[in-house]
N, C-alpha and C. Protein backbone atom coordinates (compact mmCIF):
# COMPACT_ATOMS: atom_id res chain seq x y z
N UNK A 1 35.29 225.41 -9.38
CA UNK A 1 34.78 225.61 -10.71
C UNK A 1 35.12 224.45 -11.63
N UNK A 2 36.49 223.90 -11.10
CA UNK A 2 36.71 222.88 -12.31
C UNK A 2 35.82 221.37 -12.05
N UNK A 3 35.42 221.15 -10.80
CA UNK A 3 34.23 220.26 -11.03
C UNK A 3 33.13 220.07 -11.85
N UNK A 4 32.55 221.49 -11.71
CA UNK A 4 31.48 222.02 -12.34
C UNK A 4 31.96 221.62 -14.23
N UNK A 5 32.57 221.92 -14.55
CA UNK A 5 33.15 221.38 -16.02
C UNK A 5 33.33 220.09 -16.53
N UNK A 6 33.89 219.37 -15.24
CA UNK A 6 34.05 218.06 -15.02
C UNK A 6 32.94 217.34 -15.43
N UNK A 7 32.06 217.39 -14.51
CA UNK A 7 30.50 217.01 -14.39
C UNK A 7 29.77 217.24 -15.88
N UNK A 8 30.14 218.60 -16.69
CA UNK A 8 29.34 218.72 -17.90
C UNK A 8 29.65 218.53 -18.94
N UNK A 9 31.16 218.18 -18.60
CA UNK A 9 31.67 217.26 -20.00
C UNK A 9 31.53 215.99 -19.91
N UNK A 10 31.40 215.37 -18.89
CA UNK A 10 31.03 213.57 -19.05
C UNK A 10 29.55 214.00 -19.56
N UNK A 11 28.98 214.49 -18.50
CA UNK A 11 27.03 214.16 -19.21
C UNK A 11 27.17 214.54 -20.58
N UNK A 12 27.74 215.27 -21.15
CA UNK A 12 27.42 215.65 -22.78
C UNK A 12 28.00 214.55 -23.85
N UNK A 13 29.19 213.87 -22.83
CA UNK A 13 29.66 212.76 -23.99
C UNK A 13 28.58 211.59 -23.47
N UNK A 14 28.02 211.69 -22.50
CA UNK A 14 27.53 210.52 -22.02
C UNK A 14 25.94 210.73 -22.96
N UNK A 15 25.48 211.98 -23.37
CA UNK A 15 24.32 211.91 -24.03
C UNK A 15 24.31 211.36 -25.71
N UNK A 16 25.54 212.03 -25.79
CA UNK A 16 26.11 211.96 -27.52
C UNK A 16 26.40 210.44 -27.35
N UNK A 17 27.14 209.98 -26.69
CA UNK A 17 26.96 208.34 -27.06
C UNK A 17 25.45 207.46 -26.83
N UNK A 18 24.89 208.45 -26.41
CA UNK A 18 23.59 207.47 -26.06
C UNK A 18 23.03 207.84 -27.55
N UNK A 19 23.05 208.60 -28.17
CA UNK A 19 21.83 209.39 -29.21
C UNK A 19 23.15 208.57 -30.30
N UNK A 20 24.30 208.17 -30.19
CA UNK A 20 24.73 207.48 -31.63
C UNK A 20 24.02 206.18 -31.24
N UNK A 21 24.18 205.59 -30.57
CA UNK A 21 23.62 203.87 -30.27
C UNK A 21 22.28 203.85 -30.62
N UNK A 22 21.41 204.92 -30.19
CA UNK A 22 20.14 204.84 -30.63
C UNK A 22 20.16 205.02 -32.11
N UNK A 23 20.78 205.87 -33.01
CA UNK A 23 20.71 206.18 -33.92
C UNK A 23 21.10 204.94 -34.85
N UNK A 24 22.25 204.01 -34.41
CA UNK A 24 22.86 203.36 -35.26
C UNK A 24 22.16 202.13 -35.42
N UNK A 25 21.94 201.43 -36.12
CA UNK A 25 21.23 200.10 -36.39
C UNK A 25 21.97 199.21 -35.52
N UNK A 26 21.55 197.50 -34.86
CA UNK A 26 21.99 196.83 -34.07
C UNK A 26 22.91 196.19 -34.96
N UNK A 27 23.11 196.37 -35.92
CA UNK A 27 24.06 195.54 -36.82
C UNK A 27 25.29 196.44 -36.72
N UNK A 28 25.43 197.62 -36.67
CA UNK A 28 27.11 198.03 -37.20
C UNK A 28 26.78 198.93 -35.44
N UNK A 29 26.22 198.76 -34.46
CA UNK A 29 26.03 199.57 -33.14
C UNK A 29 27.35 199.51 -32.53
N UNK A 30 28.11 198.40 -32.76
CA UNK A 30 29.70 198.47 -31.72
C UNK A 30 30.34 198.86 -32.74
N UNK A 31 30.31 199.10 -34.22
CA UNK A 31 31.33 199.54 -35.19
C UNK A 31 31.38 201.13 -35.18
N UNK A 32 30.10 201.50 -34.76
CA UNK A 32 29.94 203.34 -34.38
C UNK A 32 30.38 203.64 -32.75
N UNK A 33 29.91 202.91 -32.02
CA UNK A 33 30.64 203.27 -30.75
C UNK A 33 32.15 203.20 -30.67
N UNK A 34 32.88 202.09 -31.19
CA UNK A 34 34.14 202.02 -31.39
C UNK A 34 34.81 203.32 -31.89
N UNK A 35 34.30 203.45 -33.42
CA UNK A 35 35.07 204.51 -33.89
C UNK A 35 34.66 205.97 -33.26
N UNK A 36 33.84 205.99 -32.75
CA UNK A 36 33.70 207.26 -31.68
C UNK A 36 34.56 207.39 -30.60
N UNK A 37 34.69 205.94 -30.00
CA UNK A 37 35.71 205.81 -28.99
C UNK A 37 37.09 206.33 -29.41
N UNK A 38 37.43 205.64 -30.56
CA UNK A 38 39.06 206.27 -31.03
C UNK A 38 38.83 207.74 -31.36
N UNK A 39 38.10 208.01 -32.32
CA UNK A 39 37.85 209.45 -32.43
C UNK A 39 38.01 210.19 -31.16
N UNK A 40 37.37 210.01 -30.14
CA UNK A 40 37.85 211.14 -28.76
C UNK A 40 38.92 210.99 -28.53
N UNK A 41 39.21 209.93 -28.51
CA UNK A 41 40.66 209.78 -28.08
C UNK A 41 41.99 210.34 -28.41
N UNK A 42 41.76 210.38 -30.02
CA UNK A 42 42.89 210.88 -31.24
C UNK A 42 42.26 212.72 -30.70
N UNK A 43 41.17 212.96 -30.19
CA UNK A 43 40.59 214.46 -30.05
C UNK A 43 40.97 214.91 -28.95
N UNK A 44 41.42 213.94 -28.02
CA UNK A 44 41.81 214.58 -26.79
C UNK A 44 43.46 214.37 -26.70
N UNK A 45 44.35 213.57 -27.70
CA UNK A 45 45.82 213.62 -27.61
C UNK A 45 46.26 214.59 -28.37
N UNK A 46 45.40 215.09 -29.14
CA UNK A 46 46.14 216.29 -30.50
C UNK A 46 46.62 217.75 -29.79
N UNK A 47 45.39 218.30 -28.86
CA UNK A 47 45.36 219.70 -28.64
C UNK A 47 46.62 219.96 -27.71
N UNK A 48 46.67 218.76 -26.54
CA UNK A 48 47.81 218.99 -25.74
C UNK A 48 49.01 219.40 -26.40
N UNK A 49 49.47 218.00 -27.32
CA UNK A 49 50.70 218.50 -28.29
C UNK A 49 50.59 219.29 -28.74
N UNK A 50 49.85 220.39 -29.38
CA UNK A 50 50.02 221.17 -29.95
C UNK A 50 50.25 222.58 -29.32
N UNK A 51 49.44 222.94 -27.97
CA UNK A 51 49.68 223.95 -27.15
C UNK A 51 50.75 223.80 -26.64
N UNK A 52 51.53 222.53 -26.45
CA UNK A 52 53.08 222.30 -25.90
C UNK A 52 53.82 223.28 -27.10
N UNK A 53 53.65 222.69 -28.43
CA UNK A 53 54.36 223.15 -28.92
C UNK A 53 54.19 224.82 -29.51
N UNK A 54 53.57 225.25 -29.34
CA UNK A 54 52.79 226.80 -29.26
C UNK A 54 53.13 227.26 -28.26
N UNK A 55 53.77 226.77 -27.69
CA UNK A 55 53.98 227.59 -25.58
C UNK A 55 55.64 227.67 -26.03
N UNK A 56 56.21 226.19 -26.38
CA UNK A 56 57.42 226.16 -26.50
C UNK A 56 58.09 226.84 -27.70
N UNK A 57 57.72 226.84 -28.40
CA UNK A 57 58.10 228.02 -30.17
C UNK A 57 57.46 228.72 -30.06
N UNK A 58 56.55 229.47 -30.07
CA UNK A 58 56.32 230.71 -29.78
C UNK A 58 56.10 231.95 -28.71
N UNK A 59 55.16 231.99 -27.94
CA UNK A 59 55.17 232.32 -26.69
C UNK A 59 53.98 231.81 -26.04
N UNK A 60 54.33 231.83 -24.41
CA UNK A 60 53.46 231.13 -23.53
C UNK A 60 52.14 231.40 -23.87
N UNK A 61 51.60 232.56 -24.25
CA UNK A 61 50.32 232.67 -24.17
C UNK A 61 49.90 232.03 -25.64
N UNK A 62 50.31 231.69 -26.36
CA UNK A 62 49.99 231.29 -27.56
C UNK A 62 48.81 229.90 -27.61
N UNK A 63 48.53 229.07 -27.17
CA UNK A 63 47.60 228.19 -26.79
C UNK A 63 46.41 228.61 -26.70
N UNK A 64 46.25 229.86 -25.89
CA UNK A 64 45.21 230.60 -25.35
C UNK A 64 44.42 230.89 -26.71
N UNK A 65 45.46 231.80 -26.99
CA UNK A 65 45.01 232.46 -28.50
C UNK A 65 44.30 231.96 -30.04
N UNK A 66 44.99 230.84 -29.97
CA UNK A 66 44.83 229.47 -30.60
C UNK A 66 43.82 229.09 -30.21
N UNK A 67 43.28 228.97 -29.39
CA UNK A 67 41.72 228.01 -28.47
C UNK A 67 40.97 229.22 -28.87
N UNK A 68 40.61 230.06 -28.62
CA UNK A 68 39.93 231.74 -28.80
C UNK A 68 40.03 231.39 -30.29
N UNK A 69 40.78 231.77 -30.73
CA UNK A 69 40.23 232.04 -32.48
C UNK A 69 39.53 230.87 -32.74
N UNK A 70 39.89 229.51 -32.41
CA UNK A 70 38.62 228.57 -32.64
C UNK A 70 37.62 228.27 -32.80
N UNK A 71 37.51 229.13 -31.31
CA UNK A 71 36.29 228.67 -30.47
C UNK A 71 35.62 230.56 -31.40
N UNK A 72 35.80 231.27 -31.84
CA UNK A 72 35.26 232.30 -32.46
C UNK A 72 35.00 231.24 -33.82
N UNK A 73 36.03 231.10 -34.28
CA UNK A 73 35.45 230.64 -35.51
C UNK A 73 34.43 229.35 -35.63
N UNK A 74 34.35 228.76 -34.77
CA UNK A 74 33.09 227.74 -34.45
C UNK A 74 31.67 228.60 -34.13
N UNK A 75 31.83 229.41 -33.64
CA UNK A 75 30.67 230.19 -33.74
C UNK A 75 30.47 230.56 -34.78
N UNK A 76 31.04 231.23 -35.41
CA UNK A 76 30.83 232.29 -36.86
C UNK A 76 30.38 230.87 -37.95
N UNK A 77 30.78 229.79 -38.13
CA UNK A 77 30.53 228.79 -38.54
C UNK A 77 29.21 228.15 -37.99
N UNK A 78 28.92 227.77 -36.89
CA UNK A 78 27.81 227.84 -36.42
C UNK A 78 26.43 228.70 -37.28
N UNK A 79 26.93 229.91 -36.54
CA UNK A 79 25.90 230.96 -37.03
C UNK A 79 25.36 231.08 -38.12
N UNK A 80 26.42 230.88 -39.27
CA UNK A 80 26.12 230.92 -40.98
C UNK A 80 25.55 229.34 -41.15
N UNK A 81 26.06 228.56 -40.99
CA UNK A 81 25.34 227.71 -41.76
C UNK A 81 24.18 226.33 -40.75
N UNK A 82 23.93 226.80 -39.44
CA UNK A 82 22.97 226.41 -38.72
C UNK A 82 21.54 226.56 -39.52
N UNK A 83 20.91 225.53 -39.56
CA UNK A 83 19.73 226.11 -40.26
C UNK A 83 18.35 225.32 -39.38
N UNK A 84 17.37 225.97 -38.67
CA UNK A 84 16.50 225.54 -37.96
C UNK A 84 15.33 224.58 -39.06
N UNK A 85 15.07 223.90 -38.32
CA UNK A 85 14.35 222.95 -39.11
C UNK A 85 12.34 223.03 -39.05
N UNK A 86 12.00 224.38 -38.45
CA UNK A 86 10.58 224.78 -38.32
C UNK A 86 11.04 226.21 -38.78
């Protein structure tokens, strides 16, 4: 199963960087890929530390819980202010 995840998180960053380059003018095109680059980066060092420290001060399952209310509240956020464009 964890392949399967593997595989659909590169293609989705691999689409999102294609649709900023297209989007961005040839003049600032490596100044948006760049800061996208650090941006994942700073996005993928934060969560670890923080479930370390949510496992370690509070209790093990606490990470879990933390990711879940998120990932709820990204929906509920989603939902309200998504607005279709037809």
């Amino acid at each position: 199963m964890a392949p399967f995840f593997s595989v659909k998180n590169r293609l989705s960053q691999a689409f999102l960087t294609t649709i900023e380059s297209r989007s961005a003018g040839e003049s600032v095109q490596s100044e948006i890929l760049g800061i996208n680059a650090s941006v994942t980066a700073v996005a993928q060092a934060i969560p670890p530390v923080v479930a370390g420290y949510l496992a370690a001060q509070i209790v093990a399952q606490a990470p879990i819980y933390v990711a879940s209310l998120f990932i709820v509240l990204s929906g509920v956020i989603f939902w309200l202010f998504f607005k279709r464009n037809y």
